[in-house]
PDB file of N, CA and C in Angstrom:
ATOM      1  N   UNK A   1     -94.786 -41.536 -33.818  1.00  0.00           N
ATOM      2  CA  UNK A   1     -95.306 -40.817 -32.677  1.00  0.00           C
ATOM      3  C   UNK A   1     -94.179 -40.169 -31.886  1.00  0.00           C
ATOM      4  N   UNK A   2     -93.184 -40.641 -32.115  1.00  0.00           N
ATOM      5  CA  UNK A   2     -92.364 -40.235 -30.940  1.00  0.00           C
ATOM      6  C   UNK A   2     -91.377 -39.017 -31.852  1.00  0.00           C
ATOM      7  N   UNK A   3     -91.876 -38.868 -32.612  1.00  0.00           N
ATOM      8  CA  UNK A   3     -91.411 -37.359 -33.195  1.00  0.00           C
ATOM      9  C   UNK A   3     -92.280 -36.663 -32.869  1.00  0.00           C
ATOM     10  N   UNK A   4     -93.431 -36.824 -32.287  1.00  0.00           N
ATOM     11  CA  UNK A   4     -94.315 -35.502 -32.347  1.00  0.00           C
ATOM     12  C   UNK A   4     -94.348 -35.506 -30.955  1.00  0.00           C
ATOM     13  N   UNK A   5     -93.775 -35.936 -29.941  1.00  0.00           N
ATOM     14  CA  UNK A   5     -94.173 -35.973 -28.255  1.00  0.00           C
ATOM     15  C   UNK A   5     -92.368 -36.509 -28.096  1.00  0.00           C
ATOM     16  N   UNK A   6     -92.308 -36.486 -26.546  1.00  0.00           N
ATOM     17  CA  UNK A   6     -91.376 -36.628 -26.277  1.00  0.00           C
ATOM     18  C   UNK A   6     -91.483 -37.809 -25.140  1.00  0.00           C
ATOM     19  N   UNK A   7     -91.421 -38.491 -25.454  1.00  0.00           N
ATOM     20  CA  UNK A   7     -91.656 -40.415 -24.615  1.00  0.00           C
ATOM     21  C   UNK A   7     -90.639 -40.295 -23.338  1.00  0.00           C
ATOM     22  N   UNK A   8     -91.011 -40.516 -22.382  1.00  0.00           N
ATOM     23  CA  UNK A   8     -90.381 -40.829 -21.526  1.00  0.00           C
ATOM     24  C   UNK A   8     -91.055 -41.917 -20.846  1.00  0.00           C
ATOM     25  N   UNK A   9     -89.779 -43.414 -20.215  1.00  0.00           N
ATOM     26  CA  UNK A   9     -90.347 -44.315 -19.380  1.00  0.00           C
ATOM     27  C   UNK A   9     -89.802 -44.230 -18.276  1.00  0.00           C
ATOM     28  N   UNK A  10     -91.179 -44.139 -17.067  1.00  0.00           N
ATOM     29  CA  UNK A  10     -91.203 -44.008 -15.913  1.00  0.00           C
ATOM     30  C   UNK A  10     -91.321 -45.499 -15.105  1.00  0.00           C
ATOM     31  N   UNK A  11     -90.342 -45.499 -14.452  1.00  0.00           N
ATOM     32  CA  UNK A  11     -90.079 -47.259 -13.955  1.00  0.00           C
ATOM     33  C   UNK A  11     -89.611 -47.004 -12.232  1.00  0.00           C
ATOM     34  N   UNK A  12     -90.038 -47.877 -11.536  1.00  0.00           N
ATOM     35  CA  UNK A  12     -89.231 -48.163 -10.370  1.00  0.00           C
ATOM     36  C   UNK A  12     -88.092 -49.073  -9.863  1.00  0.00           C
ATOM     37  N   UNK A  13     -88.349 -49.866 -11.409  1.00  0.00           N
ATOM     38  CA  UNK A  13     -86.910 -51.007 -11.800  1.00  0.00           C
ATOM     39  C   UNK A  13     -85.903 -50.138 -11.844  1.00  0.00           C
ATOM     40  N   UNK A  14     -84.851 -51.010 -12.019  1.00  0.00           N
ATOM     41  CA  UNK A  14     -83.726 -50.933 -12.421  1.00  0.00           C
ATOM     42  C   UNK A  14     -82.850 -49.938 -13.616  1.00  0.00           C
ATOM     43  N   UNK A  15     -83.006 -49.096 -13.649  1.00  0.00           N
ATOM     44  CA  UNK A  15     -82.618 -48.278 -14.886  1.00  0.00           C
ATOM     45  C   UNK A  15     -82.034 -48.930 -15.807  1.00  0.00           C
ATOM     46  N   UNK A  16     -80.790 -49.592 -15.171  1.00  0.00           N
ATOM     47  CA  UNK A  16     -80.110 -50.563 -16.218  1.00  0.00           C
ATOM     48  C   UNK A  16     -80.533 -51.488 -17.063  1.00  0.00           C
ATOM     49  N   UNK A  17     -81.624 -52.289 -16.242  1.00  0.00           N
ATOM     50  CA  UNK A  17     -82.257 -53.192 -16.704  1.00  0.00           C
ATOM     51  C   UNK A  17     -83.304 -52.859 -17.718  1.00  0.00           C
ATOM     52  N   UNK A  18     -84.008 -51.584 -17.587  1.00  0.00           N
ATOM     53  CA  UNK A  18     -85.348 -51.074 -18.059  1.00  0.00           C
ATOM     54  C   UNK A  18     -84.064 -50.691 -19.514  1.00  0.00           C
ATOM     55  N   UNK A  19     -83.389 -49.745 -19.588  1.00  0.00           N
ATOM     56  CA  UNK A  19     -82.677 -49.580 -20.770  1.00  0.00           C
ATOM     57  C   UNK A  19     -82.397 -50.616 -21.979  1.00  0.00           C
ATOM     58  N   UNK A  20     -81.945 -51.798 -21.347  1.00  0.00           N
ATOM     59  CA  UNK A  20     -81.450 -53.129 -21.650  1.00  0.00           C
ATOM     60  C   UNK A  20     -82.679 -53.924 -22.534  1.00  0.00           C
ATOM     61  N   UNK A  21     -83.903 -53.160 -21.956  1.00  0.00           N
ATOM     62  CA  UNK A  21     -85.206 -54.049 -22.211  1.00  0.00           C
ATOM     63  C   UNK A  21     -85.804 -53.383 -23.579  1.00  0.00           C
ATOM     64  N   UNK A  22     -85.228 -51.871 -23.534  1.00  0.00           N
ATOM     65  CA  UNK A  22     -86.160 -51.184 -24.261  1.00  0.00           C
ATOM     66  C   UNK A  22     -84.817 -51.713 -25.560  1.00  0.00           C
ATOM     67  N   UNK A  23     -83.843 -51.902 -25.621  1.00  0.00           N
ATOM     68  CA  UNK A  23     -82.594 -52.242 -26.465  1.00  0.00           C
ATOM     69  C   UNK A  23     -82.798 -53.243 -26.895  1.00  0.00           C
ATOM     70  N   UNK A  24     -82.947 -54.553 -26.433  1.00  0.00           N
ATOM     71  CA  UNK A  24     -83.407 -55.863 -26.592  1.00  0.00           C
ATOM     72  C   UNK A  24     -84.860 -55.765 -27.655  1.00  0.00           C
ATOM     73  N   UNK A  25     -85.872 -54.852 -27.289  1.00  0.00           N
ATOM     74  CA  UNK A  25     -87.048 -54.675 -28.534  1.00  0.00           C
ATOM     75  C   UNK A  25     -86.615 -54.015 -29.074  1.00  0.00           C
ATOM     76  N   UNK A  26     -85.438 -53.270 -29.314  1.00  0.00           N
ATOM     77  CA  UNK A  26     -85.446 -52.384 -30.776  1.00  0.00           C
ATOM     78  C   UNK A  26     -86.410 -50.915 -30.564  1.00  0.00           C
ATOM     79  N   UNK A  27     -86.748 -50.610 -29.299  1.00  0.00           N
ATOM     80  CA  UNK A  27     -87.587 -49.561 -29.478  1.00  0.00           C
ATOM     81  C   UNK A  27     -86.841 -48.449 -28.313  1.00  0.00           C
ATOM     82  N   UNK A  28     -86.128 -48.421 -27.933  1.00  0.00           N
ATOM     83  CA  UNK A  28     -84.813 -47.669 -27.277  1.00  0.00           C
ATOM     84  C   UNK A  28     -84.744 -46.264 -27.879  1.00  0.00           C
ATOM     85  N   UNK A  29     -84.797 -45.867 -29.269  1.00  0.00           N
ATOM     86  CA  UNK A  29     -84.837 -44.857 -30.362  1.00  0.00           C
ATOM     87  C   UNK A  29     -86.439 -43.734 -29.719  1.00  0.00           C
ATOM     88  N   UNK A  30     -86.719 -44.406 -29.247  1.00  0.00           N
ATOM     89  CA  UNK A  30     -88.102 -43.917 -29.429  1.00  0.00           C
ATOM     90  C   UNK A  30     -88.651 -43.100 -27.513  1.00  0.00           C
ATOM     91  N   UNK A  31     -87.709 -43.587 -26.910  1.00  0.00           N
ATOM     92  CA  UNK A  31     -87.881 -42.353 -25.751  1.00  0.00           C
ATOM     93  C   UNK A  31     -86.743 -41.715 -25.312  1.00  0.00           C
ATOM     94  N   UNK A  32     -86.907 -41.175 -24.944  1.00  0.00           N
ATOM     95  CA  UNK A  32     -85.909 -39.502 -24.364  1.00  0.00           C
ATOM     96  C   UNK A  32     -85.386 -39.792 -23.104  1.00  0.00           C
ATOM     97  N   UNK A  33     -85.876 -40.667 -22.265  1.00  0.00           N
ATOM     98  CA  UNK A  33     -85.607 -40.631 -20.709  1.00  0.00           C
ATOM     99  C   UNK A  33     -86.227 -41.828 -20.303  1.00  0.00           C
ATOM    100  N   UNK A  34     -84.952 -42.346 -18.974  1.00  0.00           N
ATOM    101  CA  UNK A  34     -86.015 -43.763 -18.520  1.00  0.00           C
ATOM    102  C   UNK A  34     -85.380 -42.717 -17.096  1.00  0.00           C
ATOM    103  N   UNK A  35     -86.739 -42.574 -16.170  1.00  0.00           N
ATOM    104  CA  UNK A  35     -86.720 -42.042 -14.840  1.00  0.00           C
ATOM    105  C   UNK A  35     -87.616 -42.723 -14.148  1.00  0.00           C
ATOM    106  N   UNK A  36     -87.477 -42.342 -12.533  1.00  0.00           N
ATOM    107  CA  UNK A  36     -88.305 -42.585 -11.234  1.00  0.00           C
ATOM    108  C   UNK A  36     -89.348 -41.837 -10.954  1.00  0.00           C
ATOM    109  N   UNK A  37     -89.372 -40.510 -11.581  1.00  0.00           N
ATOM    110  CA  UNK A  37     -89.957 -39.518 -10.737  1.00  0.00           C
ATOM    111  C   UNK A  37     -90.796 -38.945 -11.808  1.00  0.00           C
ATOM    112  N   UNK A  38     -92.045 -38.999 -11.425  1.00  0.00           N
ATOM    113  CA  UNK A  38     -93.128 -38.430 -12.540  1.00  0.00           C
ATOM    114  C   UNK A  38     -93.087 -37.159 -12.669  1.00  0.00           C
ATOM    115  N   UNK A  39     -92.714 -36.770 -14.250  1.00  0.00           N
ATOM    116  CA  UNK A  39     -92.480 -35.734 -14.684  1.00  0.00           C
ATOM    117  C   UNK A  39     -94.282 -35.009 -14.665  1.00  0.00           C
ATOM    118  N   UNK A  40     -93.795 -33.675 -14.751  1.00  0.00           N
ATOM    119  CA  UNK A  40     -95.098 -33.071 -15.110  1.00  0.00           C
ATOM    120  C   UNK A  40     -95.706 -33.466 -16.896  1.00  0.00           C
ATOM    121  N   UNK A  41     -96.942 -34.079 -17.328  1.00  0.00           N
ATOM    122  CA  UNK A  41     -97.200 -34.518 -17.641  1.00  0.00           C
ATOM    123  C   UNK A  41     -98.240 -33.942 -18.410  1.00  0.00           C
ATOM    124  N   UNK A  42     -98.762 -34.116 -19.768  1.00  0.00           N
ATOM    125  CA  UNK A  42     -99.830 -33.673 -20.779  1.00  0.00           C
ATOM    126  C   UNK A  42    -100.582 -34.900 -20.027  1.00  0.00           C
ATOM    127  N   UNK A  43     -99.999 -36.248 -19.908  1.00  0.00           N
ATOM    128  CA  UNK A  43    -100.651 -37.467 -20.807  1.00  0.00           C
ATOM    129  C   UNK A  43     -99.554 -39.216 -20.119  1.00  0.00           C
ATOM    130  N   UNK A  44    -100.335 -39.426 -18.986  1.00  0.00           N
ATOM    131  CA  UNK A  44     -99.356 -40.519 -18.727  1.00  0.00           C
ATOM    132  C   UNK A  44    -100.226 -42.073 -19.345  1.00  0.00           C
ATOM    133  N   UNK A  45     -99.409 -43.224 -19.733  1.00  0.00           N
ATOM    134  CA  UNK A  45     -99.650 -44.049 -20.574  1.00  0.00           C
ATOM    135  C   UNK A  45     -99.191 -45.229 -19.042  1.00  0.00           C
ATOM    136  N   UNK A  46    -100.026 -46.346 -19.142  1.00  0.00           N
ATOM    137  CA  UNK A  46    -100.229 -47.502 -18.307  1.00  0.00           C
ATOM    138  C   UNK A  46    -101.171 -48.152 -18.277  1.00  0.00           C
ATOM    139  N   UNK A  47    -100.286 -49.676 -18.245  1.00  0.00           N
ATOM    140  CA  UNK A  47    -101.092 -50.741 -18.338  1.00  0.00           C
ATOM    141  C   UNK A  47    -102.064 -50.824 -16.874  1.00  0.00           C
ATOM    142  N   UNK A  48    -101.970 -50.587 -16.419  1.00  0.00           N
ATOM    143  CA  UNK A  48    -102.732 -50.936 -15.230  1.00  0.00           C
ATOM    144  C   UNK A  48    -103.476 -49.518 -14.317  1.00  0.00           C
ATOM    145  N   UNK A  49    -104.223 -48.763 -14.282  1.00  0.00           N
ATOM    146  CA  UNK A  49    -104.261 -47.081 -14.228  1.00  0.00           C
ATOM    147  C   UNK A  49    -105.864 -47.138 -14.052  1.00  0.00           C
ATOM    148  N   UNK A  50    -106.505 -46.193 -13.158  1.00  0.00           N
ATOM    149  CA  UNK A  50    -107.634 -45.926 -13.764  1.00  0.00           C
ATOM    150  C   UNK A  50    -107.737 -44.638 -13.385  1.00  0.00           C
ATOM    151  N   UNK A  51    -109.393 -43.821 -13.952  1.00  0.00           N
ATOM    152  CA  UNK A  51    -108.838 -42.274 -14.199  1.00  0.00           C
ATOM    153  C   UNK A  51    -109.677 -41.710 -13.216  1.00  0.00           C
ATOM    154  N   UNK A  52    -109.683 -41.246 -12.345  1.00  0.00           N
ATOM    155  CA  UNK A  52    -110.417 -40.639 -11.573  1.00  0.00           C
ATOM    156  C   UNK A  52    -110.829 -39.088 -11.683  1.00  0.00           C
ATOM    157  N   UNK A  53    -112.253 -39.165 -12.141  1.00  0.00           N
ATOM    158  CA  UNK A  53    -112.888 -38.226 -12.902  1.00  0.00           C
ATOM    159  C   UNK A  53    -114.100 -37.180 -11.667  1.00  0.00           C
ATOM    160  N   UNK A  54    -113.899 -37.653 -10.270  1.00  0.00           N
ATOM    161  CA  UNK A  54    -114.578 -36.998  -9.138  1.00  0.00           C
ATOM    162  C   UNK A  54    -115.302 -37.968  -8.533  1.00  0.00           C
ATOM    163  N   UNK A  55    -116.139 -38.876  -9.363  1.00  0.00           N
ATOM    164  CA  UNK A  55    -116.964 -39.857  -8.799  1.00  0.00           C
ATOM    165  C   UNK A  55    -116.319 -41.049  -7.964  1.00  0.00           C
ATOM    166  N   UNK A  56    -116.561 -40.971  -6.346  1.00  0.00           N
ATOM    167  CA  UNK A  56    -115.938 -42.090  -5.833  1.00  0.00           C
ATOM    168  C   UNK A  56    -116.820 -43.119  -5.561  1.00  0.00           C
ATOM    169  N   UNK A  57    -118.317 -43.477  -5.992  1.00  0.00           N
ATOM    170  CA  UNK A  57    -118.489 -44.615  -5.999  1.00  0.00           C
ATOM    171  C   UNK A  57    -118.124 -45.398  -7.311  1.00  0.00           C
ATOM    172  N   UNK A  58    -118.021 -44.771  -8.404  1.00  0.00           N
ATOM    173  CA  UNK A  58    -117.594 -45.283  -9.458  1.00  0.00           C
ATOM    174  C   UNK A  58    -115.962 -45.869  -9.552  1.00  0.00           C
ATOM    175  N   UNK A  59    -115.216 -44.577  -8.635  1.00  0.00           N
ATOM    176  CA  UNK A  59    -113.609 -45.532  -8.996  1.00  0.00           C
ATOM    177  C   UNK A  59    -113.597 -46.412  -7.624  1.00  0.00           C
ATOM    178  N   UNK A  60    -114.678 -46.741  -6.751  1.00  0.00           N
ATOM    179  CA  UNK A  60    -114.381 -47.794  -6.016  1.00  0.00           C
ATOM    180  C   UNK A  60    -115.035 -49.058  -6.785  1.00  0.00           C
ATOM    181  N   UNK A  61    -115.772 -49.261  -7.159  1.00  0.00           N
ATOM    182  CA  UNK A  61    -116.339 -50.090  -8.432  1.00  0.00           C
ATOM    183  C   UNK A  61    -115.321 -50.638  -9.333  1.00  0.00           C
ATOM    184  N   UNK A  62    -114.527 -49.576 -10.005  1.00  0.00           N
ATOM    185  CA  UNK A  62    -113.513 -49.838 -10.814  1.00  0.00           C
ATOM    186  C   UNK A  62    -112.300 -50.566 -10.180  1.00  0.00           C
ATOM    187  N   UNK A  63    -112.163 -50.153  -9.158  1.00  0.00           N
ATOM    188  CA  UNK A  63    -111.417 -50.798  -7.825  1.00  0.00           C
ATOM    189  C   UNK A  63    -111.438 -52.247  -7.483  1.00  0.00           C
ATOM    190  N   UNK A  64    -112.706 -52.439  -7.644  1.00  0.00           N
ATOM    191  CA  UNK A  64    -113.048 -53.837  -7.144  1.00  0.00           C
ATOM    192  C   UNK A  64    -113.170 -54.739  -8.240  1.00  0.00           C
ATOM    193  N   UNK A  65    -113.887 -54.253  -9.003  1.00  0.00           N
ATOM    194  CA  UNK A  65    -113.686 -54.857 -11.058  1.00  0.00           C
ATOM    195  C   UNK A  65    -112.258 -54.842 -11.593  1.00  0.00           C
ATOM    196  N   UNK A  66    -111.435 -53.915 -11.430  1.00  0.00           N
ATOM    197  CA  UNK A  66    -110.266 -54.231 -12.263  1.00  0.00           C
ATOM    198  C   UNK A  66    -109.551 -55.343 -12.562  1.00  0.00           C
ATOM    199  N   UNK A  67    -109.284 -55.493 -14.021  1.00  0.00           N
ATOM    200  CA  UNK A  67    -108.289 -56.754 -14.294  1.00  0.00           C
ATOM    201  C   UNK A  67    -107.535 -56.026 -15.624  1.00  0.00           C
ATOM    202  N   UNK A  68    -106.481 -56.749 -15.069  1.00  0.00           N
ATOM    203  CA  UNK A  68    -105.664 -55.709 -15.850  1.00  0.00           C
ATOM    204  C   UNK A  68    -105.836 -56.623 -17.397  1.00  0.00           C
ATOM    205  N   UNK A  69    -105.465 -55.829 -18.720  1.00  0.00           N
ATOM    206  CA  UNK A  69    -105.731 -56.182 -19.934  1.00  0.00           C
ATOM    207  C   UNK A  69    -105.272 -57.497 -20.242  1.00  0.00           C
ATOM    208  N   UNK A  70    -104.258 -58.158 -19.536  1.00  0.00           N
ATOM    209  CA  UNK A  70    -103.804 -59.208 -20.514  1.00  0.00           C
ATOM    210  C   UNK A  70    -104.379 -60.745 -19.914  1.00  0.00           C
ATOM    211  N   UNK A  71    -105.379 -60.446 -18.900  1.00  0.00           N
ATOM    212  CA  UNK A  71    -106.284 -61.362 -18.215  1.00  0.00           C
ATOM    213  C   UNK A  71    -107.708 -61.662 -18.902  1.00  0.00           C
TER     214      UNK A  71
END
């Protein structure tokens, strides 16, 4: 995948640390950029996110339901 897109991780950590992390899994090869500042974007990827599509009784619902995936 990461030949056909250009991966970037967006963190509010530590740069150093976030680098260190992606090095430590072996998957370091596979993005272009670790930054702060949300790039303009096709397509952002997160664990925890929901999509707000106009309807606000629905993303307050989602609001109050959310759990993030690994719960």
């Amino acid at each position: 995948m990461a030949n056909e897109f250009e991966i970037k991780l967006f963190t509010t950590r530590n740069k150093i640390l976030a680098a260190k992390w992606l090095v430590d899994n072996k998957i370091d090869k596979y993005f272009e950029d670790i930054t702060n500042t949300k790039d303009l974007a096709w397509l952002y990827v997160d664990d925890r996110c929901l999509n707000f599509d106009g309807d606000f009784e629905k993303l307050t619902y989602q609001i109050k339901t959310f759990k993030p995936y690994y719960k």
